[in-house]
PDB file of N, CA and C in Angstrom:
ATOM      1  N   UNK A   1       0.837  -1.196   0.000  1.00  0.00           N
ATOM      2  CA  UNK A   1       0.000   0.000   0.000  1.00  0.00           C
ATOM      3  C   UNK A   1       0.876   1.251   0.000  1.00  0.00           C
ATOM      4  N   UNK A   2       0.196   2.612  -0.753  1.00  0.00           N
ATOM      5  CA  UNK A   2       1.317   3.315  -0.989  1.00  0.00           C
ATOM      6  C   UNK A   2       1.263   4.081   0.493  1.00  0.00           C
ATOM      7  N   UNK A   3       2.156   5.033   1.421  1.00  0.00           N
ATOM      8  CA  UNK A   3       1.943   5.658   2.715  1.00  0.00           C
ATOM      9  C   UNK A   3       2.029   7.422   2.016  1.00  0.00           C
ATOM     10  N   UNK A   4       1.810   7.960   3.043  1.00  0.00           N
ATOM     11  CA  UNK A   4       0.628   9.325   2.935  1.00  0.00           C
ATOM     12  C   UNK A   4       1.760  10.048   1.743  1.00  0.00           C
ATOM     13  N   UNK A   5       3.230  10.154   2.401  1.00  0.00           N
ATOM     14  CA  UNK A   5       4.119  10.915   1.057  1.00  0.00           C
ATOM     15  C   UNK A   5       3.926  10.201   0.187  1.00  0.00           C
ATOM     16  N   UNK A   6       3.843   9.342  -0.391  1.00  0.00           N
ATOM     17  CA  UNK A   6       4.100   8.962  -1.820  1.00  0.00           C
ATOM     18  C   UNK A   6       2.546   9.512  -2.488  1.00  0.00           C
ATOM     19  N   UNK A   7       1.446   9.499  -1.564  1.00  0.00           N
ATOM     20  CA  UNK A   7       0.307   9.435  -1.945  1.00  0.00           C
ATOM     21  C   UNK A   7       0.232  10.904  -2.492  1.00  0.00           C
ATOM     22  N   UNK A   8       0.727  11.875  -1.847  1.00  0.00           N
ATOM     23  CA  UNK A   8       1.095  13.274  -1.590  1.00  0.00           C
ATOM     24  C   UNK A   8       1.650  13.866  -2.889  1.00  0.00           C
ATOM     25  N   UNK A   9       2.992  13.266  -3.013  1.00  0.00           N
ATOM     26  CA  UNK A   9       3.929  13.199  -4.338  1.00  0.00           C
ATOM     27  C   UNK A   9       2.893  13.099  -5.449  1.00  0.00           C
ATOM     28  N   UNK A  10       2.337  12.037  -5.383  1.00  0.00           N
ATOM     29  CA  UNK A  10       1.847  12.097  -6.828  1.00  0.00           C
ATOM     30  C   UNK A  10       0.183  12.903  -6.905  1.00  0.00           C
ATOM     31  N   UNK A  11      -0.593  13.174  -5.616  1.00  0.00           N
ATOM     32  CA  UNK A  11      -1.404  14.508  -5.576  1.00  0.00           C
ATOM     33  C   UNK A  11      -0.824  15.558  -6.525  1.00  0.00           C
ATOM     34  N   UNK A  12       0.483  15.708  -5.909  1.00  0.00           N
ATOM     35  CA  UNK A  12       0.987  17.084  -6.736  1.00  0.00           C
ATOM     36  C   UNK A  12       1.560  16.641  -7.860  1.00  0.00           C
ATOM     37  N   UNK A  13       1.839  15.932  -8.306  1.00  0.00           N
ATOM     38  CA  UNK A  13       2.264  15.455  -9.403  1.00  0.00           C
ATOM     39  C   UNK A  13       1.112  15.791 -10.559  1.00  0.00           C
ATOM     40  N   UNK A  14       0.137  15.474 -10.312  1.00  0.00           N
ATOM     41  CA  UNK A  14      -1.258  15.269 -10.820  1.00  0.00           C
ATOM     42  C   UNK A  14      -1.507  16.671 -11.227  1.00  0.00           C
ATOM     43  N   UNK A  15      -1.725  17.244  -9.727  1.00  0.00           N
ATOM     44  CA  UNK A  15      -2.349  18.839  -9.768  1.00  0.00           C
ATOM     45  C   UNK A  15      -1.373  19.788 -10.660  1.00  0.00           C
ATOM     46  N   UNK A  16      -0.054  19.688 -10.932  1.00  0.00           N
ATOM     47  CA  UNK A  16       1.005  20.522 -11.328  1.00  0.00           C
ATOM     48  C   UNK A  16       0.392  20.414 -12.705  1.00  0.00           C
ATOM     49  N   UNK A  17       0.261  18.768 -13.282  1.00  0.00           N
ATOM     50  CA  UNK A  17      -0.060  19.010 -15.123  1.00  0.00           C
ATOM     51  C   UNK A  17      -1.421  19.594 -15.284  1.00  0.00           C
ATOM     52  N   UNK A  18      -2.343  18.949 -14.521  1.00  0.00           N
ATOM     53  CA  UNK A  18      -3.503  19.468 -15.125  1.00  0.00           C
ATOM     54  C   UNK A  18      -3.618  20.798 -14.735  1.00  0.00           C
ATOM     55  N   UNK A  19      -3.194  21.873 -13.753  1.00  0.00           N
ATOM     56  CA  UNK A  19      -3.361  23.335 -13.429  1.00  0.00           C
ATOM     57  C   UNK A  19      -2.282  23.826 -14.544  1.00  0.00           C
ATOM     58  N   UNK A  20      -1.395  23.100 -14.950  1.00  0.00           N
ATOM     59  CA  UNK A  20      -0.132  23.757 -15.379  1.00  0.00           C
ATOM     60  C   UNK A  20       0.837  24.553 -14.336  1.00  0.00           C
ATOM     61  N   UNK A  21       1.093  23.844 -13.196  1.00  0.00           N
ATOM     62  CA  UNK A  21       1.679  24.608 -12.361  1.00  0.00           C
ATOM     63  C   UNK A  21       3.402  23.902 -12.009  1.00  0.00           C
ATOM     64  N   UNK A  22       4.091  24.458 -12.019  1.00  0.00           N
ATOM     65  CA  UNK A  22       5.334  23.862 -11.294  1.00  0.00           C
ATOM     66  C   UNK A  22       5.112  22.547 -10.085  1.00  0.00           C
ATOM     67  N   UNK A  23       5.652  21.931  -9.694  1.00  0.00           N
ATOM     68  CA  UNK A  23       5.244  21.087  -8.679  1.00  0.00           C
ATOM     69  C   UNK A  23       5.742  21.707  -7.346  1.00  0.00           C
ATOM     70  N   UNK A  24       6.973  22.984  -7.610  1.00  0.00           N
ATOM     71  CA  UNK A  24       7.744  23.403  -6.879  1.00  0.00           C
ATOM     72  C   UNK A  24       6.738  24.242  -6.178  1.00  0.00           C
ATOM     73  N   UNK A  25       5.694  25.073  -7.031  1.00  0.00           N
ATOM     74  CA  UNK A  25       4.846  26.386  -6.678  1.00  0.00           C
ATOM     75  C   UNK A  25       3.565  25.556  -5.641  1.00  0.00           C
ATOM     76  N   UNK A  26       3.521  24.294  -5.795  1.00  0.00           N
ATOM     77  CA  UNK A  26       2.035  23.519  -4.952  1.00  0.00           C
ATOM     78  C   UNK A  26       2.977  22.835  -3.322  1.00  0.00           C
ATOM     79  N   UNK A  27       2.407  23.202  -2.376  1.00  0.00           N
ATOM     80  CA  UNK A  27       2.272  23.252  -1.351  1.00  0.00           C
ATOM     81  C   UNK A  27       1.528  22.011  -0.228  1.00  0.00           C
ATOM     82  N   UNK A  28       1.310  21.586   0.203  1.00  0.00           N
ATOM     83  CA  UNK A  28       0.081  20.210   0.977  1.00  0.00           C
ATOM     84  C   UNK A  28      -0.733  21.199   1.368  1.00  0.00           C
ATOM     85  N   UNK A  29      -0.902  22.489   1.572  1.00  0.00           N
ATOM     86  CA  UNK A  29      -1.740  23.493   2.376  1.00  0.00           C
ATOM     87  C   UNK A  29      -2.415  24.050   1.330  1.00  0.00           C
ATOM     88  N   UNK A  30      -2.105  24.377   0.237  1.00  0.00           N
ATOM     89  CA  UNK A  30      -2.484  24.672  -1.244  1.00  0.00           C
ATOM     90  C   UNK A  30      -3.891  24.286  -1.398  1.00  0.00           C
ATOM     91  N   UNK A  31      -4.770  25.037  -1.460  1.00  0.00           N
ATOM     92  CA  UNK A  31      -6.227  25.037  -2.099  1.00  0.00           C
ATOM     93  C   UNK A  31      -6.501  25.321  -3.139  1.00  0.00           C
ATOM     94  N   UNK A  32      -6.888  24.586  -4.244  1.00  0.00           N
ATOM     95  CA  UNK A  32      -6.805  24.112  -5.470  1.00  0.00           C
ATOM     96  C   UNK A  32      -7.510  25.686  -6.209  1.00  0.00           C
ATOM     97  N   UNK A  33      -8.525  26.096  -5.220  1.00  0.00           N
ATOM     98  CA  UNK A  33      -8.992  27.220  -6.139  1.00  0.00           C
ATOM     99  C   UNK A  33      -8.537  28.728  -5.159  1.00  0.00           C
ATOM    100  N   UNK A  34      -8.132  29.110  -4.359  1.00  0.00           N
ATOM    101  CA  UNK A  34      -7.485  30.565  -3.938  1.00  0.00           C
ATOM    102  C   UNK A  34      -6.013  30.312  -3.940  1.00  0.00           C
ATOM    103  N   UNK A  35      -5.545  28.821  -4.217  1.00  0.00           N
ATOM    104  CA  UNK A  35      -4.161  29.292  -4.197  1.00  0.00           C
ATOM    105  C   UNK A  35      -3.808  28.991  -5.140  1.00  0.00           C
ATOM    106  N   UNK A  36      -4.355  28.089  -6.089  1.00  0.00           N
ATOM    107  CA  UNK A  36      -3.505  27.634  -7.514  1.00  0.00           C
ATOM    108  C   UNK A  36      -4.517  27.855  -8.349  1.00  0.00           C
ATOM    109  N   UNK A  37      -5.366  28.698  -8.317  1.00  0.00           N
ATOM    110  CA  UNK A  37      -6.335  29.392  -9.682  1.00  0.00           C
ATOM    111  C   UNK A  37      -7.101  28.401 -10.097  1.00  0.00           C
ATOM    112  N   UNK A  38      -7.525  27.256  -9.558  1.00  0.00           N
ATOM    113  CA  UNK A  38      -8.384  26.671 -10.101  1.00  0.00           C
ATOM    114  C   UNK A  38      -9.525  26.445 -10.893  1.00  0.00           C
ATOM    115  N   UNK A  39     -10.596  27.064 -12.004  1.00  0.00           N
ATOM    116  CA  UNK A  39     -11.832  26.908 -12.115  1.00  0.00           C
ATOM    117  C   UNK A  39     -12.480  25.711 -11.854  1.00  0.00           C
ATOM    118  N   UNK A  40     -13.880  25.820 -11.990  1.00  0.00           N
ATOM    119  CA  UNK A  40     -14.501  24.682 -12.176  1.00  0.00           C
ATOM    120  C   UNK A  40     -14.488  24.084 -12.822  1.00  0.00           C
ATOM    121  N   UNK A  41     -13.746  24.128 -14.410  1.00  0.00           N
ATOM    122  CA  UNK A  41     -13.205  22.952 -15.406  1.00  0.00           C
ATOM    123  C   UNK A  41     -12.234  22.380 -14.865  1.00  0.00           C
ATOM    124  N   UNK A  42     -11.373  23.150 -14.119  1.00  0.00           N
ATOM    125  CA  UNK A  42     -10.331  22.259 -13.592  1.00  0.00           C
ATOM    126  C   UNK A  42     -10.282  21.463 -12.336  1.00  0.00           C
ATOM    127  N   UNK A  43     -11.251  21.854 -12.304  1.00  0.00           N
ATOM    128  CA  UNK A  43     -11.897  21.105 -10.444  1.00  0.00           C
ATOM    129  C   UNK A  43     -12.389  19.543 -11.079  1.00  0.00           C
ATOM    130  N   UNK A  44     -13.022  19.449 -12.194  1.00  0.00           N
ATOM    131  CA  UNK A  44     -13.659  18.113 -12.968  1.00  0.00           C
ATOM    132  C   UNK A  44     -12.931  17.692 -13.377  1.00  0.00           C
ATOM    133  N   UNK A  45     -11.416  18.534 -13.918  1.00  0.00           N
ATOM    134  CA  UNK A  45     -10.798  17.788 -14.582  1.00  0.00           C
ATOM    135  C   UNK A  45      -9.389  16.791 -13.790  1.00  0.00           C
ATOM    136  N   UNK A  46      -9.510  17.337 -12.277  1.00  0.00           N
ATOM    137  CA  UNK A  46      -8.794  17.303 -11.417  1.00  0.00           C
ATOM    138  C   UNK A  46      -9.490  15.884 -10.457  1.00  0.00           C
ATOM    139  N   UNK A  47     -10.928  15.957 -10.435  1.00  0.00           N
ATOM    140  CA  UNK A  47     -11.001  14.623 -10.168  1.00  0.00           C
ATOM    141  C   UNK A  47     -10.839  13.538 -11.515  1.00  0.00           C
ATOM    142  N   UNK A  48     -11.397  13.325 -12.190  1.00  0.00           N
ATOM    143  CA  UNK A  48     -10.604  12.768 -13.358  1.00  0.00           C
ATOM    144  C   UNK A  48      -9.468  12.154 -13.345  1.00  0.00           C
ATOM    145  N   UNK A  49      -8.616  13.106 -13.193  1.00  0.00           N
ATOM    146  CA  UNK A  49      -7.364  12.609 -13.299  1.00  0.00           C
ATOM    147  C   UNK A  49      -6.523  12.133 -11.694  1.00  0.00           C
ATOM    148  N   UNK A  50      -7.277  12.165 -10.414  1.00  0.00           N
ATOM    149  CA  UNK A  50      -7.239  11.526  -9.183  1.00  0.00           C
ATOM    150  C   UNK A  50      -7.631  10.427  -9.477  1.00  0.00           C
ATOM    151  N   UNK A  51      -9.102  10.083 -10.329  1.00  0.00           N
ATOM    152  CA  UNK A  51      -9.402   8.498 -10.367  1.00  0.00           C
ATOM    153  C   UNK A  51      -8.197   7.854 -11.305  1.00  0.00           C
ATOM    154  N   UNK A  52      -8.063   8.659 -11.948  1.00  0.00           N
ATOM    155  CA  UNK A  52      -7.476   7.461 -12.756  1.00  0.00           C
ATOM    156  C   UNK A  52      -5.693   7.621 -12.323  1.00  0.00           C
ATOM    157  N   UNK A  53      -5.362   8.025 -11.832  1.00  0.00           N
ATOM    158  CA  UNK A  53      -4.056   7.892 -11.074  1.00  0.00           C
ATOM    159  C   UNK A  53      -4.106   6.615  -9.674  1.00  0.00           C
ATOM    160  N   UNK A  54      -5.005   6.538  -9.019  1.00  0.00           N
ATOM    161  CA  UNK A  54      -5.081   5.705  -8.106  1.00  0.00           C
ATOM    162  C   UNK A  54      -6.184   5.007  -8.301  1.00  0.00           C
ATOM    163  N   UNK A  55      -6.646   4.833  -9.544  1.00  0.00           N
ATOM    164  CA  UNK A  55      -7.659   3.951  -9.584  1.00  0.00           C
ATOM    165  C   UNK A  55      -9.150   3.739  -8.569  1.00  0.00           C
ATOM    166  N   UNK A  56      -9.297   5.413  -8.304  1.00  0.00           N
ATOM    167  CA  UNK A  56     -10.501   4.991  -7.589  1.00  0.00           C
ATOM    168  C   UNK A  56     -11.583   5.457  -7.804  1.00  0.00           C
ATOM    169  N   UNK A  57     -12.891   5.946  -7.725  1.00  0.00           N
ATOM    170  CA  UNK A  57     -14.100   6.596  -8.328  1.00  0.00           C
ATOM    171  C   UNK A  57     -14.396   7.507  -7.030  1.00  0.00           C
ATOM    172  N   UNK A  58     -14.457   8.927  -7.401  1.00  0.00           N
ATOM    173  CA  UNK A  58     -14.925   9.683  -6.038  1.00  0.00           C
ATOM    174  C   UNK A  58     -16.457  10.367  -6.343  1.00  0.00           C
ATOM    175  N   UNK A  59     -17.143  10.271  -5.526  1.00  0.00           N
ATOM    176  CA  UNK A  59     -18.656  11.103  -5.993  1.00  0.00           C
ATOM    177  C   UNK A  59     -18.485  12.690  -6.013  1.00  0.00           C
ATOM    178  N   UNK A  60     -19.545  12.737  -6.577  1.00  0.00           N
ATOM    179  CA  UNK A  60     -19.702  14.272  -6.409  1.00  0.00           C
ATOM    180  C   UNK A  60     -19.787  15.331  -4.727  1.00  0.00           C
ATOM    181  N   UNK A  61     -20.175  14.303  -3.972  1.00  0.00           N
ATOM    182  CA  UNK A  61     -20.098  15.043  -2.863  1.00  0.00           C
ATOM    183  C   UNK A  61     -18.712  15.323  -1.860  1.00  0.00           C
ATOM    184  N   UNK A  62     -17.841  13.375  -2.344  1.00  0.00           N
ATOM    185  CA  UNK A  62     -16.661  13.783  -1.720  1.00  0.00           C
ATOM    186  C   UNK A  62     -15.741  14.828  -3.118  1.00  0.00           C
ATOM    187  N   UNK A  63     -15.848  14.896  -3.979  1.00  0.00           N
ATOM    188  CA  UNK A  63     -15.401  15.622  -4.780  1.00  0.00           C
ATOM    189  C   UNK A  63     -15.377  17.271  -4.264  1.00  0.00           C
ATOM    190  N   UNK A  64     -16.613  17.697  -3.913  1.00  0.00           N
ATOM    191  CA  UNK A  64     -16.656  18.830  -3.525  1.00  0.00           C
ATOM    192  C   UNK A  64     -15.928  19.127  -2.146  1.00  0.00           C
ATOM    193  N   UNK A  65     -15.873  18.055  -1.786  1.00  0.00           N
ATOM    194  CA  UNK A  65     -15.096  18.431   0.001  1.00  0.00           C
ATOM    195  C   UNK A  65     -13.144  18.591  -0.658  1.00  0.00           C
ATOM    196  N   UNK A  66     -13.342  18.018  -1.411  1.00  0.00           N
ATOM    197  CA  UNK A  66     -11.284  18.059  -1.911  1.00  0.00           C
ATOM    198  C   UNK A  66     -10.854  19.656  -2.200  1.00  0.00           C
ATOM    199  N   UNK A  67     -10.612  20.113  -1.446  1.00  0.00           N
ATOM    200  CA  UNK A  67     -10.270  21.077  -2.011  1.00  0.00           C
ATOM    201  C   UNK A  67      -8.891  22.064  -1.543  1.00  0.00           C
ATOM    202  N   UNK A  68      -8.031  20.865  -1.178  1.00  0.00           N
ATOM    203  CA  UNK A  68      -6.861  21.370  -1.101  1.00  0.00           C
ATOM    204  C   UNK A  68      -5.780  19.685  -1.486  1.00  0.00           C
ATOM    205  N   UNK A  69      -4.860  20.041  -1.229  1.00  0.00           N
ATOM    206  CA  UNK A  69      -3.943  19.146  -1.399  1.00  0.00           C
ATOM    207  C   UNK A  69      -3.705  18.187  -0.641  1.00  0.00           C
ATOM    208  N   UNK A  70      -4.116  18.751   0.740  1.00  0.00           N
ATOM    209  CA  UNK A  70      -4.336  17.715   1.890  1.00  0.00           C
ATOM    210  C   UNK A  70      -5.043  17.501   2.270  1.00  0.00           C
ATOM    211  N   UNK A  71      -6.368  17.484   1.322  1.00  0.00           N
ATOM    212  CA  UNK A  71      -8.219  17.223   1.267  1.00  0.00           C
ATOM    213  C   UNK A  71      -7.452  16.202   0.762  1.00  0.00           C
ATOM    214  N   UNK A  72      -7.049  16.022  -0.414  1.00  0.00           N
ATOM    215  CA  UNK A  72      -7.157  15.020  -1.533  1.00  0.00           C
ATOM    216  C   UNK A  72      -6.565  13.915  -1.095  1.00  0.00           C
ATOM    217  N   UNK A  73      -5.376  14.242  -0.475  1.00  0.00           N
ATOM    218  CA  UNK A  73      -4.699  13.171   0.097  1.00  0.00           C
ATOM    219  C   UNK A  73      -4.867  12.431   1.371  1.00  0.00           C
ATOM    220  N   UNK A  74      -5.873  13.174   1.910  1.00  0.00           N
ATOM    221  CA  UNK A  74      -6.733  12.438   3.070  1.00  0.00           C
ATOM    222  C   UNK A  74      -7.657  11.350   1.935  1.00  0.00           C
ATOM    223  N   UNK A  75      -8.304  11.998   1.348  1.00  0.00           N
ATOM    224  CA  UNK A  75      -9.691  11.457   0.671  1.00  0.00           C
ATOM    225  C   UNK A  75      -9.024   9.876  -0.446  1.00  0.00           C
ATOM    226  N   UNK A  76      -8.026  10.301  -0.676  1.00  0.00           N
ATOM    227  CA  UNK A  76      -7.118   8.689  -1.289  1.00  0.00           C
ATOM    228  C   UNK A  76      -6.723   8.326  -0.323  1.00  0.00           C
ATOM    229  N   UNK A  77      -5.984   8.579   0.972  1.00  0.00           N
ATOM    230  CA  UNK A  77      -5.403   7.143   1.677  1.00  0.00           C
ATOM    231  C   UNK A  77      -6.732   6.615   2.302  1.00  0.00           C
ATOM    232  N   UNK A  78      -8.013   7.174   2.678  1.00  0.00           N
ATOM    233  CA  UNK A  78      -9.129   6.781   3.123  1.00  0.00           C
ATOM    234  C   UNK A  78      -9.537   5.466   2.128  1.00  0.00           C
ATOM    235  N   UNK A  79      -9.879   5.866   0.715  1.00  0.00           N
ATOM    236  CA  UNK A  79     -10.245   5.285   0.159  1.00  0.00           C
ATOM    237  C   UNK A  79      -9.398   4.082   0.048  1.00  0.00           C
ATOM    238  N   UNK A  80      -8.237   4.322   0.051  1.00  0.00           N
ATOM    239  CA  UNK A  80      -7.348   3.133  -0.281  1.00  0.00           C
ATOM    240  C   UNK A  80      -7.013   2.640   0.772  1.00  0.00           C
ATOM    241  N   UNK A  81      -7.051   2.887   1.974  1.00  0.00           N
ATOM    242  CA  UNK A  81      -7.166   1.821   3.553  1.00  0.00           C
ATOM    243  C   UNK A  81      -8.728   0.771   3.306  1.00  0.00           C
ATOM    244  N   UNK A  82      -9.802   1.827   2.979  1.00  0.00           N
ATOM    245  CA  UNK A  82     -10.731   0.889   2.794  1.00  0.00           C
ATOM    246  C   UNK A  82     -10.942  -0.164   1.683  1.00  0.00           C
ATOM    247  N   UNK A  83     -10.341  -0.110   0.337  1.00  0.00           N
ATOM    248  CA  UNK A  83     -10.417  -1.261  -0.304  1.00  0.00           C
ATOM    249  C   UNK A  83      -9.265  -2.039   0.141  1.00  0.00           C
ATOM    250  N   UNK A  84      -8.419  -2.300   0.892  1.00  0.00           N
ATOM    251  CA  UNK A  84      -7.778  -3.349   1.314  1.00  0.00           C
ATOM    252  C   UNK A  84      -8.442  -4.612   1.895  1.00  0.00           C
TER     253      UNK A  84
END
């Protein structure tokens, strides 16, 4: 199972291509829309590309709660403690 940094690493890994942002400029405290300019295309396009990086399906409601870097990475090791 991957542990919270690696899970972290590739959060930002993720968030850097699809925002177009440096990986250097994203933060774990970083909120996807007041600190890294997010819209709402990129908020859809940002879960998207969470499922399919860790292979998991998030709803619309936990979708709306992600909204930082260390939303997201709570909301994957959750998910991924529970399918074990």
């Amino acid at each position: 199972m991957l542990n919270r940094e690696d899970v972290q690493k590739r959060v930002i890994k993720v968030a850097s291509q699809v925002l177009k942002i440096a990986p250097s400029g994203i933060k774990p405290e970083s909120n996807f829309v007041f600190d890294l300019g997010a819209e709402s295309v990129d908020s859809i396009a940002l879960v998207s590309a969470f499922e399919k990086e860790f292979n998991i399906e998030m709803d619309e409601e936990s979708a709306l709660q992600v909204q930082s870097i260390d939303s997201a990475v709570d909301y994957i090791m959750n998910h991924l403690e529970k399918s074990q």
